[in-house]
PDB file of N, CA and C in Angstrom:
ATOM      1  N   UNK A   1       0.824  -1.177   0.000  1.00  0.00           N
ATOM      2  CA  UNK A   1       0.000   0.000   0.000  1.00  0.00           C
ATOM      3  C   UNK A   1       0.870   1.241   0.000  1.00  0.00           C
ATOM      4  N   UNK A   2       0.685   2.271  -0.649  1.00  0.00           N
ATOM      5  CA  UNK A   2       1.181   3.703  -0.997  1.00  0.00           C
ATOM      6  C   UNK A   2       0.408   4.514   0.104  1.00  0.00           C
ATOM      7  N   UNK A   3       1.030   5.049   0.806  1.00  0.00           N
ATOM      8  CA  UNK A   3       0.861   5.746   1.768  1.00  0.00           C
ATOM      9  C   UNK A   3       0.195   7.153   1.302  1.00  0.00           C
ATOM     10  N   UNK A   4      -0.736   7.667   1.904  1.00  0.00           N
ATOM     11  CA  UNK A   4      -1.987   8.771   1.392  1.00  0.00           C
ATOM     12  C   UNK A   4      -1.378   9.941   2.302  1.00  0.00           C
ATOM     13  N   UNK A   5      -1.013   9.745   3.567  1.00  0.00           N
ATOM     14  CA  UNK A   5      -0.344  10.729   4.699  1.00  0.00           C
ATOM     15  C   UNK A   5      -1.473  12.035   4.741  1.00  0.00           C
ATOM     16  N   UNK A   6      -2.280  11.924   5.568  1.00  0.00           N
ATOM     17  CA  UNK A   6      -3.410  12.860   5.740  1.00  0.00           C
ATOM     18  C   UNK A   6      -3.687  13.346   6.923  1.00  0.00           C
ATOM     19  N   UNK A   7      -4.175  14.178   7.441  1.00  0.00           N
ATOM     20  CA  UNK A   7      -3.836  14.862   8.504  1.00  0.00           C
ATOM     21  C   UNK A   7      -4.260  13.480   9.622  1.00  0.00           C
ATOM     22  N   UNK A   8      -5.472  12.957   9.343  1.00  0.00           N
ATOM     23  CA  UNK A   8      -5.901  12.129   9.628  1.00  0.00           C
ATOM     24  C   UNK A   8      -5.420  10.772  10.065  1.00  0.00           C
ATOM     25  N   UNK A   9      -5.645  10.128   8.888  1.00  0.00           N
ATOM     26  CA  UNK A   9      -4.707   8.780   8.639  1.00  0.00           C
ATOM     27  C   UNK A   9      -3.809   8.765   8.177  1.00  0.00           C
ATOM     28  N   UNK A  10      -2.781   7.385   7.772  1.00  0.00           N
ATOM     29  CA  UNK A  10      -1.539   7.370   7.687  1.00  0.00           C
ATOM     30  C   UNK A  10      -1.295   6.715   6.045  1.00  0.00           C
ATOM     31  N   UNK A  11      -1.765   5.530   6.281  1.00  0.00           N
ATOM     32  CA  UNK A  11      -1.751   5.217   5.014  1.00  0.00           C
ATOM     33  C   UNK A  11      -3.021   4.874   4.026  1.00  0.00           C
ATOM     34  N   UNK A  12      -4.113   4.824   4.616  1.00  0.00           N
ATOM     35  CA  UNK A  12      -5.535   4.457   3.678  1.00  0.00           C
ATOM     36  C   UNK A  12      -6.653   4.752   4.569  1.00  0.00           C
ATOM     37  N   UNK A  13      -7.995   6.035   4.323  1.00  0.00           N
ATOM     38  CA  UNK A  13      -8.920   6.139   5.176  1.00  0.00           C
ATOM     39  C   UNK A  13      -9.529   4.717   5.448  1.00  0.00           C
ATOM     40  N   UNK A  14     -10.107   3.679   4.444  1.00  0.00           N
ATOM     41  CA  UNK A  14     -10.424   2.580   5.393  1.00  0.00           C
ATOM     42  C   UNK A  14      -9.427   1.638   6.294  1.00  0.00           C
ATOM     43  N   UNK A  15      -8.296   1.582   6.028  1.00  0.00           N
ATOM     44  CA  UNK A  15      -7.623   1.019   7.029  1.00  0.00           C
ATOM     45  C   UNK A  15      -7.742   1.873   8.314  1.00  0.00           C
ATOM     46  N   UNK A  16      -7.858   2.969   8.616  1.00  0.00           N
ATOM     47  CA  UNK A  16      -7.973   4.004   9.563  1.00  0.00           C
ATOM     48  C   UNK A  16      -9.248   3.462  10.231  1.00  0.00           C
ATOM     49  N   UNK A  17     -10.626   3.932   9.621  1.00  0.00           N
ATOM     50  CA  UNK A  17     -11.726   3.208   9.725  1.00  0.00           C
ATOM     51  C   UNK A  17     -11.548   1.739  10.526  1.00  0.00           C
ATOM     52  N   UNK A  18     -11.043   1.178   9.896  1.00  0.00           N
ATOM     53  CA  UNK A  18     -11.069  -0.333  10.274  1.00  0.00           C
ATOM     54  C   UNK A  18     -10.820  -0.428  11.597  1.00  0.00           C
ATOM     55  N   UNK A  19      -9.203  -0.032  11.777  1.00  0.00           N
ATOM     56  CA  UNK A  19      -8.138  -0.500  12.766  1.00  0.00           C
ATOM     57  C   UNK A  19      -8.426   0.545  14.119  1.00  0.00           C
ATOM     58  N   UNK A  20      -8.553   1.838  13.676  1.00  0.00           N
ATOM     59  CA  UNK A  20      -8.517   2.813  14.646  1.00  0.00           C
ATOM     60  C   UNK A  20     -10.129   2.908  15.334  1.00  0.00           C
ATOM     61  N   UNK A  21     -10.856   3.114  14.442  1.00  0.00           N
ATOM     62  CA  UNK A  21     -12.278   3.405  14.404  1.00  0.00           C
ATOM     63  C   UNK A  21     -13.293   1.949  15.276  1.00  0.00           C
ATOM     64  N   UNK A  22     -13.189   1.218  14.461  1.00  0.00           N
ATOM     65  CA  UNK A  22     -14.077  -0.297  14.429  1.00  0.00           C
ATOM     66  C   UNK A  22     -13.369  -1.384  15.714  1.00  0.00           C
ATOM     67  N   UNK A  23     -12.036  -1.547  15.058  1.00  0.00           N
ATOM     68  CA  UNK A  23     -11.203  -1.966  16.511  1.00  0.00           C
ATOM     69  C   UNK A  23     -10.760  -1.421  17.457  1.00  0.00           C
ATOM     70  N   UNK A  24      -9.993  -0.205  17.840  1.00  0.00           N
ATOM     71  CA  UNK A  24      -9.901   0.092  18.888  1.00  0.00           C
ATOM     72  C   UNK A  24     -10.957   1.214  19.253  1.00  0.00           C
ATOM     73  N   UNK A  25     -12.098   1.237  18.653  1.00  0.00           N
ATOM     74  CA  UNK A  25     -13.141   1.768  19.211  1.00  0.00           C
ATOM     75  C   UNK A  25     -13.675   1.325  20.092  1.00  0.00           C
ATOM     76  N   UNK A  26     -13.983   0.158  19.719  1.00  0.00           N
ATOM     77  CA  UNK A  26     -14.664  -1.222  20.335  1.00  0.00           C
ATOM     78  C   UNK A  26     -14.260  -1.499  20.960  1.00  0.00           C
ATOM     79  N   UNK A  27     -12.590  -1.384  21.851  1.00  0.00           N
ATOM     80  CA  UNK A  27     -12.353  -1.695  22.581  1.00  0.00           C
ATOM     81  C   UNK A  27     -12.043  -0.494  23.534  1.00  0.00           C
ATOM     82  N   UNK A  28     -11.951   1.098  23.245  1.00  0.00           N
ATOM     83  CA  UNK A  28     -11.826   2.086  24.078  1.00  0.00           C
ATOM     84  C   UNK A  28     -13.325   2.157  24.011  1.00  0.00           C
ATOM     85  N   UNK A  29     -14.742   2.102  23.934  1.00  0.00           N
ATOM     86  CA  UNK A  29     -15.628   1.707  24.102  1.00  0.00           C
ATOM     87  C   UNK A  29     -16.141   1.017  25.892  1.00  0.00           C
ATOM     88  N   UNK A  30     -15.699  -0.113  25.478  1.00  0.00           N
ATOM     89  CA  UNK A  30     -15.399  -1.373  26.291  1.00  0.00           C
ATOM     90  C   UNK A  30     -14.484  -0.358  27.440  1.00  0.00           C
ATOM     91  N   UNK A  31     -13.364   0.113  27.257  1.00  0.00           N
ATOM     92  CA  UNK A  31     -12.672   0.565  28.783  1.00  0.00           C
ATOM     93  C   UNK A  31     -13.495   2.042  29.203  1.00  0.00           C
ATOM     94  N   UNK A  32     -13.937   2.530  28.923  1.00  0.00           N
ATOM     95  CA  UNK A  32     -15.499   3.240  28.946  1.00  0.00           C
ATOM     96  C   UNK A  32     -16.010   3.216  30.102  1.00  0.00           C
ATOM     97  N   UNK A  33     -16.768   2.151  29.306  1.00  0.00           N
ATOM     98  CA  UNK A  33     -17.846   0.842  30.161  1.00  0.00           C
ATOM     99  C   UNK A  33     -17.297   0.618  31.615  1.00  0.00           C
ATOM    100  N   UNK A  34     -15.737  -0.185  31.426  1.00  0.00           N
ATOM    101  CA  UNK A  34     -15.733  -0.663  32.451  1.00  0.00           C
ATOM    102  C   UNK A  34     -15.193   1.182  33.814  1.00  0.00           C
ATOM    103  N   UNK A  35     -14.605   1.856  33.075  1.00  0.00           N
ATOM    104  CA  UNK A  35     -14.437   2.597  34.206  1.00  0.00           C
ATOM    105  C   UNK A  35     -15.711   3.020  34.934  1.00  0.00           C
ATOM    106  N   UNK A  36     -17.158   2.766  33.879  1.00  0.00           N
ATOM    107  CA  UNK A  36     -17.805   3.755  34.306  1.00  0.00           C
ATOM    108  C   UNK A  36     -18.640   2.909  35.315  1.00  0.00           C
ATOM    109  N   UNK A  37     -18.402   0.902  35.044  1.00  0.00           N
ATOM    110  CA  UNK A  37     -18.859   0.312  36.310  1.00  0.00           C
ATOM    111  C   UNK A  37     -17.967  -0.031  37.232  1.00  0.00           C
ATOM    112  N   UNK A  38     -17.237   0.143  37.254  1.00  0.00           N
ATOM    113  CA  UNK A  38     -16.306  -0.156  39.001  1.00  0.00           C
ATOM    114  C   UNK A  38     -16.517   1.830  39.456  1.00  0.00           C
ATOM    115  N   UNK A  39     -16.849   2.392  39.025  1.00  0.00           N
ATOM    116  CA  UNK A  39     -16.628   4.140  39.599  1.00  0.00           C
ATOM    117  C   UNK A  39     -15.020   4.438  39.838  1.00  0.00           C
ATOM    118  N   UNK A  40     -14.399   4.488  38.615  1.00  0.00           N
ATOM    119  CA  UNK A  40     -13.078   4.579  38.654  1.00  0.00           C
ATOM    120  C   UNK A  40     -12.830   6.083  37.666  1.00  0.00           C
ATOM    121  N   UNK A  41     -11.895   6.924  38.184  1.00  0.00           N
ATOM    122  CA  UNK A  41     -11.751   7.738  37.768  1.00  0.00           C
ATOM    123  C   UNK A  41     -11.003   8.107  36.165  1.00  0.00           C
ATOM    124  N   UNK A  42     -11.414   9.407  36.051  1.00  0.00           N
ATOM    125  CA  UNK A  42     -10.979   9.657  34.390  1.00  0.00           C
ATOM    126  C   UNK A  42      -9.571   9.709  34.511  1.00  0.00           C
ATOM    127  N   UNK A  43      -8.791   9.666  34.835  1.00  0.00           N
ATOM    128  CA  UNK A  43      -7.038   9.123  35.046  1.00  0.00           C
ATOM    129  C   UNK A  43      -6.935   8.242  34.625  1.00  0.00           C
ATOM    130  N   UNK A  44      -7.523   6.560  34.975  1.00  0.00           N
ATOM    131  CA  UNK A  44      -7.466   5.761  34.664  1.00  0.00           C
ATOM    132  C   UNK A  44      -7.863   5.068  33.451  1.00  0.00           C
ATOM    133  N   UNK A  45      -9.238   5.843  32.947  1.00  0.00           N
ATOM    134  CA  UNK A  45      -9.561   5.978  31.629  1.00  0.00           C
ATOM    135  C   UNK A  45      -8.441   6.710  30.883  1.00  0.00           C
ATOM    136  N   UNK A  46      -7.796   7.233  30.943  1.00  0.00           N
ATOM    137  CA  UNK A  46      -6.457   8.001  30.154  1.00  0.00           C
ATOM    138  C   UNK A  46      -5.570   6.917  29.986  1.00  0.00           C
ATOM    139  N   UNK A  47      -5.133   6.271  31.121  1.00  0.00           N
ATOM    140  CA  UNK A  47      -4.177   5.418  31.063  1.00  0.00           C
ATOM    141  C   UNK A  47      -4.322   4.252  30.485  1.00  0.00           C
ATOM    142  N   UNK A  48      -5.459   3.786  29.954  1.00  0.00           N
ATOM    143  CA  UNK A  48      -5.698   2.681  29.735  1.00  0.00           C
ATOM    144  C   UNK A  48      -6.053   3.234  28.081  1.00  0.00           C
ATOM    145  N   UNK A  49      -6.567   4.107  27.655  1.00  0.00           N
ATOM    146  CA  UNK A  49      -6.484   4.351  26.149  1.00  0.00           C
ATOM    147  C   UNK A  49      -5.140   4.903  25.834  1.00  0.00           C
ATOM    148  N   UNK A  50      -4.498   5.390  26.766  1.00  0.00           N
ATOM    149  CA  UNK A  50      -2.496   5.123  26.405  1.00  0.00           C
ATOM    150  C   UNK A  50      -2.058   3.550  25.916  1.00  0.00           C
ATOM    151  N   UNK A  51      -2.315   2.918  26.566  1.00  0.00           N
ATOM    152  CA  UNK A  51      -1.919   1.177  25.999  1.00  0.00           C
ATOM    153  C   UNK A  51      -3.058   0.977  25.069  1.00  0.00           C
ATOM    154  N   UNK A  52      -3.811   1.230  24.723  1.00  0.00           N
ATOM    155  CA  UNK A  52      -5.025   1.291  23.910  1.00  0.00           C
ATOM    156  C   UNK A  52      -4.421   1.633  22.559  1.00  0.00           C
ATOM    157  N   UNK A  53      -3.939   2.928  22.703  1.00  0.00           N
ATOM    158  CA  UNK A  53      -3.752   3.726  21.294  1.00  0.00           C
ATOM    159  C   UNK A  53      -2.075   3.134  21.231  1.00  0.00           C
ATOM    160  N   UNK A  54      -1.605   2.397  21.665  1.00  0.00           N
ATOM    161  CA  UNK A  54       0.239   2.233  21.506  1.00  0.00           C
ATOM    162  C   UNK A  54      -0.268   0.634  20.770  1.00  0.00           C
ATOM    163  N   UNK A  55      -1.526  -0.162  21.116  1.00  0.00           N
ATOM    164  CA  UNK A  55      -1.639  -1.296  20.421  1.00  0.00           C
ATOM    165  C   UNK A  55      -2.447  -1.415  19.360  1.00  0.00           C
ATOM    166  N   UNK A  56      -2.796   0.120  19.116  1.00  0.00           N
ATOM    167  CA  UNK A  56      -3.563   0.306  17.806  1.00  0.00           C
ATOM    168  C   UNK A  56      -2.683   0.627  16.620  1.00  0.00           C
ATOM    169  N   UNK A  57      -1.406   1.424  17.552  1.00  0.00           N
ATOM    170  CA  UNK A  57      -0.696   1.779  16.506  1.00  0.00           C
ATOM    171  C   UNK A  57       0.911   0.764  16.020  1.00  0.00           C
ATOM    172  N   UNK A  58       0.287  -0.441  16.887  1.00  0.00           N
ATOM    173  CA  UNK A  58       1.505  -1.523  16.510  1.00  0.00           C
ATOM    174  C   UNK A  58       0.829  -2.080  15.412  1.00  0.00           C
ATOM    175  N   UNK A  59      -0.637  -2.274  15.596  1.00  0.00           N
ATOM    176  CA  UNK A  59      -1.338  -3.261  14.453  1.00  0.00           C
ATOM    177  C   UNK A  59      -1.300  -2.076  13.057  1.00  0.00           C
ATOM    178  N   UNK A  60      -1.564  -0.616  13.070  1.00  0.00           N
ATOM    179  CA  UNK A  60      -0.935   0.267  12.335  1.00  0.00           C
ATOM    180  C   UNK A  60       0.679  -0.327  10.896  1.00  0.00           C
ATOM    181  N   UNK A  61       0.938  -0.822  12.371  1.00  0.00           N
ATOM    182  CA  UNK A  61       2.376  -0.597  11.869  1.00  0.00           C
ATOM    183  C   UNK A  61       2.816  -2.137  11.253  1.00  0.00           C
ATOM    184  N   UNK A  62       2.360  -3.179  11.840  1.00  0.00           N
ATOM    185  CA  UNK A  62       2.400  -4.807  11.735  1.00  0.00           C
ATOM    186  C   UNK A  62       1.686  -4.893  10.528  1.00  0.00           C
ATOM    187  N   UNK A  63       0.634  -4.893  10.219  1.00  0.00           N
ATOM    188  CA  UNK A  63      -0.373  -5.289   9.093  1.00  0.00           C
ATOM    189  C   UNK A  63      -0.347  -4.315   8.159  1.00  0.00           C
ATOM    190  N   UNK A  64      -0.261  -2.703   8.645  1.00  0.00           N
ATOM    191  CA  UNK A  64      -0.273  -1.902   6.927  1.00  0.00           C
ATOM    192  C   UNK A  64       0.461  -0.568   6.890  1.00  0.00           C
ATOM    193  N   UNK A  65       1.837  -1.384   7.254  1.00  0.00           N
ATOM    194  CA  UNK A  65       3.217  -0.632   6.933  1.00  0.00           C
ATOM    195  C   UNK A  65       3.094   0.749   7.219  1.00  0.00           C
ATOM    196  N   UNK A  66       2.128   1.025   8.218  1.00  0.00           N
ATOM    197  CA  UNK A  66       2.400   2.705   9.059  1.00  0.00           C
ATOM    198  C   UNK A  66       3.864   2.578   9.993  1.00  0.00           C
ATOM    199  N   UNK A  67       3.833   3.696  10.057  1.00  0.00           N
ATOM    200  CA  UNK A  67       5.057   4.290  11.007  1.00  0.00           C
ATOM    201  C   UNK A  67       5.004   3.621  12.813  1.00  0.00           C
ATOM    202  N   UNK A  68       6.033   3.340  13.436  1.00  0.00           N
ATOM    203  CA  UNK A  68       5.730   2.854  14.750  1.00  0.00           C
ATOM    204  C   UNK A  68       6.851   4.067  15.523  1.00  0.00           C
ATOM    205  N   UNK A  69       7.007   3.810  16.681  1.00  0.00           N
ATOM    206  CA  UNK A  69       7.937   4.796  17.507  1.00  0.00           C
ATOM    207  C   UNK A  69       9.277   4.566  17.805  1.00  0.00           C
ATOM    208  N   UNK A  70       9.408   3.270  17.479  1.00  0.00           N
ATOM    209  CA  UNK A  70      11.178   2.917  17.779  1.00  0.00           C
ATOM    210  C   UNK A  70      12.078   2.885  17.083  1.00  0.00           C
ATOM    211  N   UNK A  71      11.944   3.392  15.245  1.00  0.00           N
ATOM    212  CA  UNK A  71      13.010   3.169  14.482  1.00  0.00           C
ATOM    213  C   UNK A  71      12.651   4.727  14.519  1.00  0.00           C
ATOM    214  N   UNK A  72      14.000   5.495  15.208  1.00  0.00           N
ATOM    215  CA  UNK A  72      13.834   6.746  15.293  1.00  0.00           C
ATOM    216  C   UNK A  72      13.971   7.985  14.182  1.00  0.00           C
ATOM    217  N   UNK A  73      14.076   6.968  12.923  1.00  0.00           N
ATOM    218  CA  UNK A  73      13.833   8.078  11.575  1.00  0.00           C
ATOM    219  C   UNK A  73      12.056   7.781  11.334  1.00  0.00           C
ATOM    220  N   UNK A  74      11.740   7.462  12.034  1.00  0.00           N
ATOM    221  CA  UNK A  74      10.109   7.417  11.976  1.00  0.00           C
ATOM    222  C   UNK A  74       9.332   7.880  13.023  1.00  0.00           C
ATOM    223  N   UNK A  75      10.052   8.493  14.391  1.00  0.00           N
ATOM    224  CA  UNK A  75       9.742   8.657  15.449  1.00  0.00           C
ATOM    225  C   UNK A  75       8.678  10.007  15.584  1.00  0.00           C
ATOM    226  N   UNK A  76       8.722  10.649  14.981  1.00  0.00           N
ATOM    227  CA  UNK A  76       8.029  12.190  14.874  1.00  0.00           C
ATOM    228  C   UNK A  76       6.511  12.071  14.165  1.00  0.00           C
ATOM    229  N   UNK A  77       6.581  10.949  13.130  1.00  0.00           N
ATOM    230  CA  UNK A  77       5.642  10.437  12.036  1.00  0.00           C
ATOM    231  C   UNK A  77       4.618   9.545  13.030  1.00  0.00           C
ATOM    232  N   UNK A  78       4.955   8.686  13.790  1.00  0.00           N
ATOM    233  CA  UNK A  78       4.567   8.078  14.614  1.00  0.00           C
ATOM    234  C   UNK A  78       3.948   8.543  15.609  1.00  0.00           C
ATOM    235  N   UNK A  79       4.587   9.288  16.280  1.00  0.00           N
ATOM    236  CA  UNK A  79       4.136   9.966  17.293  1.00  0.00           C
ATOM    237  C   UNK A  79       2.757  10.827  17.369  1.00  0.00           C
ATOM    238  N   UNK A  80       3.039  11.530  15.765  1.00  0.00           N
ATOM    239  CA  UNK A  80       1.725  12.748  15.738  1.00  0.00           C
ATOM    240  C   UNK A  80       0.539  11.663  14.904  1.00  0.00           C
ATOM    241  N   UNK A  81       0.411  10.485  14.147  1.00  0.00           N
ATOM    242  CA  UNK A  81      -0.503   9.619  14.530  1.00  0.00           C
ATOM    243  C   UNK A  81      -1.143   9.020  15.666  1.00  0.00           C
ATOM    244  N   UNK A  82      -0.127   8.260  16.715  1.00  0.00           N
ATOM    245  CA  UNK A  82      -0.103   8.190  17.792  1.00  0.00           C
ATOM    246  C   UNK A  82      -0.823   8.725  18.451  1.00  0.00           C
ATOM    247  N   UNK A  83      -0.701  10.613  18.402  1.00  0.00           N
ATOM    248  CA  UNK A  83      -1.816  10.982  19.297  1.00  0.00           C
ATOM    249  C   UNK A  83      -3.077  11.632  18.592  1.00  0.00           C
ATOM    250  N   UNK A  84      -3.338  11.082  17.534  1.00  0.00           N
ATOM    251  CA  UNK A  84      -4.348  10.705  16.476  1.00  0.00           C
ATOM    252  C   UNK A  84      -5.076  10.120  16.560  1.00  0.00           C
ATOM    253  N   UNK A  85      -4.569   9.073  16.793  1.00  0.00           N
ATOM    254  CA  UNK A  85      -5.377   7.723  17.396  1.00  0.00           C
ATOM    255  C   UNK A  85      -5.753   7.730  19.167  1.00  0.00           C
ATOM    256  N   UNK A  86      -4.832   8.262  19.906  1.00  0.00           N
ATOM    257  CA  UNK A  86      -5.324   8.712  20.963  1.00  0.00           C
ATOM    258  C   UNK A  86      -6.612   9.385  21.273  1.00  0.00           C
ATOM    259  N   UNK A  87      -6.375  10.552  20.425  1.00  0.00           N
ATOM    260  CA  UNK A  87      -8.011  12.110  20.733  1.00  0.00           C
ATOM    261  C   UNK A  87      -9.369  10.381  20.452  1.00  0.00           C
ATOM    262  N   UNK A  88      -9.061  10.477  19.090  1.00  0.00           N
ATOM    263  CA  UNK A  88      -9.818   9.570  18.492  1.00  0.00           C
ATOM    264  C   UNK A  88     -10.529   8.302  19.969  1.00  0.00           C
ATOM    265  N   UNK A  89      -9.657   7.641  20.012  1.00  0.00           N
ATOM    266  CA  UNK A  89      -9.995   6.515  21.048  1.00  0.00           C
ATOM    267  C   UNK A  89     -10.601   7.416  22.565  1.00  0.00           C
ATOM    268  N   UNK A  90      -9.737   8.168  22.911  1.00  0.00           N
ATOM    269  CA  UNK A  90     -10.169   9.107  24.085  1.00  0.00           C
ATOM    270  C   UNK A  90     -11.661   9.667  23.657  1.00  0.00           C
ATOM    271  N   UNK A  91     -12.504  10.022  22.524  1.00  0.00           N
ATOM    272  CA  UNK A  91     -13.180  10.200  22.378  1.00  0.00           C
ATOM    273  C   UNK A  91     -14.512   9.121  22.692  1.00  0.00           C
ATOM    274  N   UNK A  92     -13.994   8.252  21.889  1.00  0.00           N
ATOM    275  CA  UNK A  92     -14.860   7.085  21.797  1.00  0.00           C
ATOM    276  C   UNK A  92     -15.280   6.550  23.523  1.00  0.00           C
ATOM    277  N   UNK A  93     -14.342   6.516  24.061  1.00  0.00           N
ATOM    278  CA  UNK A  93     -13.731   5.857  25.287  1.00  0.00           C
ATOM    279  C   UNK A  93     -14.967   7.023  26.507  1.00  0.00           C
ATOM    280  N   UNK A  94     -14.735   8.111  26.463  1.00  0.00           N
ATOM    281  CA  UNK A  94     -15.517   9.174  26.792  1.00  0.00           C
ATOM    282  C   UNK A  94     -17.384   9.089  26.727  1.00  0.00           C
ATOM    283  N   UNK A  95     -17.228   8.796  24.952  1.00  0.00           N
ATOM    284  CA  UNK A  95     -18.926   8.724  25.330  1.00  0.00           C
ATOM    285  C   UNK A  95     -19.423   7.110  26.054  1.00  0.00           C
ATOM    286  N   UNK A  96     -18.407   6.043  25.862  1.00  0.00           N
ATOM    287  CA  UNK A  96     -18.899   4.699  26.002  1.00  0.00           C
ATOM    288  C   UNK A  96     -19.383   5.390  27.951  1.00  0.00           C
ATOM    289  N   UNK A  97     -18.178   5.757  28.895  1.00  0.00           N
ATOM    290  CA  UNK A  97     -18.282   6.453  30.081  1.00  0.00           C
ATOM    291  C   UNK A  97     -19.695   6.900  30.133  1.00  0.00           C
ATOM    292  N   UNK A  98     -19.575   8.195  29.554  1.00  0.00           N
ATOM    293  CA  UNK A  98     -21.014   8.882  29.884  1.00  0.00           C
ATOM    294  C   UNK A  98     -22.326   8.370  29.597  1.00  0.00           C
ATOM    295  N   UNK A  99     -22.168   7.553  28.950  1.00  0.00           N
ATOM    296  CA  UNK A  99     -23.353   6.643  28.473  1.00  0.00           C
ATOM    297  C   UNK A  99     -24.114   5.811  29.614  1.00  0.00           C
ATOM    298  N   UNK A 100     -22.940   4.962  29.990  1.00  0.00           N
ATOM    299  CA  UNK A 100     -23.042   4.054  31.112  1.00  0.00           C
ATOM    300  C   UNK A 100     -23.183   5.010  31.958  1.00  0.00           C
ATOM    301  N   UNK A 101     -22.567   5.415  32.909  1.00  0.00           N
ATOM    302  CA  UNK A 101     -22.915   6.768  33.478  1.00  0.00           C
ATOM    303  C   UNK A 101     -24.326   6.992  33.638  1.00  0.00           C
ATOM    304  N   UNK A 102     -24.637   7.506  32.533  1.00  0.00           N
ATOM    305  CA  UNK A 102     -25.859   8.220  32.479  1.00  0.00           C
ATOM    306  C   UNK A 102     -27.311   7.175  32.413  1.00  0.00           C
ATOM    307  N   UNK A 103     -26.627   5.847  32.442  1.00  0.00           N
ATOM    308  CA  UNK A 103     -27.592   4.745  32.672  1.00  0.00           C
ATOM    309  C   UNK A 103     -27.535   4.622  34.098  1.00  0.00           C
ATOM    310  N   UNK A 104     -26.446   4.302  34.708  1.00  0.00           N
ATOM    311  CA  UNK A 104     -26.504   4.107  36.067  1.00  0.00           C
ATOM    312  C   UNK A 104     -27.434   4.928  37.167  1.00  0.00           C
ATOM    313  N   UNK A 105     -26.384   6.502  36.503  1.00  0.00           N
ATOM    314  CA  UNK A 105     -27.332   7.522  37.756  1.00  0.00           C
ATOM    315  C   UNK A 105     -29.194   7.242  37.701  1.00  0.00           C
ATOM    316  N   UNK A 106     -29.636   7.276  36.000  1.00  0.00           N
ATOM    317  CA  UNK A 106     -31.067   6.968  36.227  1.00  0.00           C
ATOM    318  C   UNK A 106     -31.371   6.391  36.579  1.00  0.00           C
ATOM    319  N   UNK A 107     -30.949   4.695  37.095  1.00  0.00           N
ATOM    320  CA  UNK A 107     -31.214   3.807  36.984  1.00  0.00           C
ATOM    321  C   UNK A 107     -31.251   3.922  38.776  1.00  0.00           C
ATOM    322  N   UNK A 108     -30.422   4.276  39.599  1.00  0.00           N
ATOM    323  CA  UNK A 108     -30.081   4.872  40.796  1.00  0.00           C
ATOM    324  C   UNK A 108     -30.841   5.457  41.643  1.00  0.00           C
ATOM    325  N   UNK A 109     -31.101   7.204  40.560  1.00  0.00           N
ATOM    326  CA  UNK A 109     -31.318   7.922  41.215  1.00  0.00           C
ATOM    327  C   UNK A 109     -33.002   8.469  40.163  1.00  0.00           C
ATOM    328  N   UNK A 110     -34.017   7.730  39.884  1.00  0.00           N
ATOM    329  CA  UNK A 110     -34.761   7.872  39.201  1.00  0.00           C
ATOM    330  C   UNK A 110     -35.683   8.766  39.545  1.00  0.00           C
ATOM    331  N   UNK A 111     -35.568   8.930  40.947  1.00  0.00           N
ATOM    332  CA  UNK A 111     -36.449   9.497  41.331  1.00  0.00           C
ATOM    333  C   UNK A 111     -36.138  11.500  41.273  1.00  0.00           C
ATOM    334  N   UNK A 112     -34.992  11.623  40.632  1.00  0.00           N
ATOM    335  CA  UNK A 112     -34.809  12.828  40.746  1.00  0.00           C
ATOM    336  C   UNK A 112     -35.045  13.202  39.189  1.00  0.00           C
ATOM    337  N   UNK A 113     -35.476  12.610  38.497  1.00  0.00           N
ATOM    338  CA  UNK A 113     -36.110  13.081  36.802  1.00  0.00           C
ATOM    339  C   UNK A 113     -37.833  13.330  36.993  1.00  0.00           C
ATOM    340  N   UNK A 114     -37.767  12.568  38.173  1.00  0.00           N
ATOM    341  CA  UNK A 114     -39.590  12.665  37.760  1.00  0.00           C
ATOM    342  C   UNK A 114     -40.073  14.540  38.305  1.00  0.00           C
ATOM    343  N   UNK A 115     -41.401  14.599  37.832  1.00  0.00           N
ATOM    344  CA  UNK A 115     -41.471  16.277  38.636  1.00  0.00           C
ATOM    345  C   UNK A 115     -42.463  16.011  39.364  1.00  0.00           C
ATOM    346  N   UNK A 116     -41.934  16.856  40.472  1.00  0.00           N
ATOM    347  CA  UNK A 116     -43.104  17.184  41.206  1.00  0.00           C
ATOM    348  C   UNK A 116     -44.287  18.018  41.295  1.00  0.00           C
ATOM    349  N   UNK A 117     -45.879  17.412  41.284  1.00  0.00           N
ATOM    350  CA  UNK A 117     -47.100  17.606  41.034  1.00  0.00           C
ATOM    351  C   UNK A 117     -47.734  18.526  42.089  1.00  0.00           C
TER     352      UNK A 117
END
């Protein structure tokens, strides 16, 4: 594959789609979820779409010849994908949170939606 280099993606919008979007969506999604059922703080949601977005951007780099961080004539290229795929996953990762979240408290605290008559 011929590399497209877009502000975006690296080497092909559906590989981007695929890998960044579909897979590690689905799985910053999923760490979401789980921060938002143990009541664990947004730190930990950070830290965990850090190893999130470093194994999005190995499969990046393993399967369709994107840039990785350790051959350091690629290190700069890498990096500003890297935190590409980060916003991206941090995003995803964010609404999966507030979602759950916002199931729980209703689910909780139901009685503070209803109005009083």
């Amino acid at each position: 594959m011929t590399p497209e280099m877009s502000l975006i993606w690296e080497v092909t919008f559906s590989e981007f789609l695929f890998v960044t979007v579909i897979l590690g969506g689905g799985g910053a999604w999923m760490v979401g979820r789980s921060t938002a059922l143990t009541w664990s703080g947004w730190g930990l949601l950070a830290f965990y779409i850090v190893l999130l977005a470093l194994a999005v951007r190995f499969i990046h780099f393993a399967l369709f010849n994107g840039s990785f961080f350790l051959p350091l004539s690629t290190f700069g290229t890498g990096l500003y994908y890297g935190i590409v795929d980060y916003i991206v996953l941090f995003a995803i990762a964010a609404c999966g949170r507030v979602f759950v979240r916002g199931q729980q408290m209703s689910r909780q605290y139901g009685f503070l939606d209803r109005q009083s008559a």
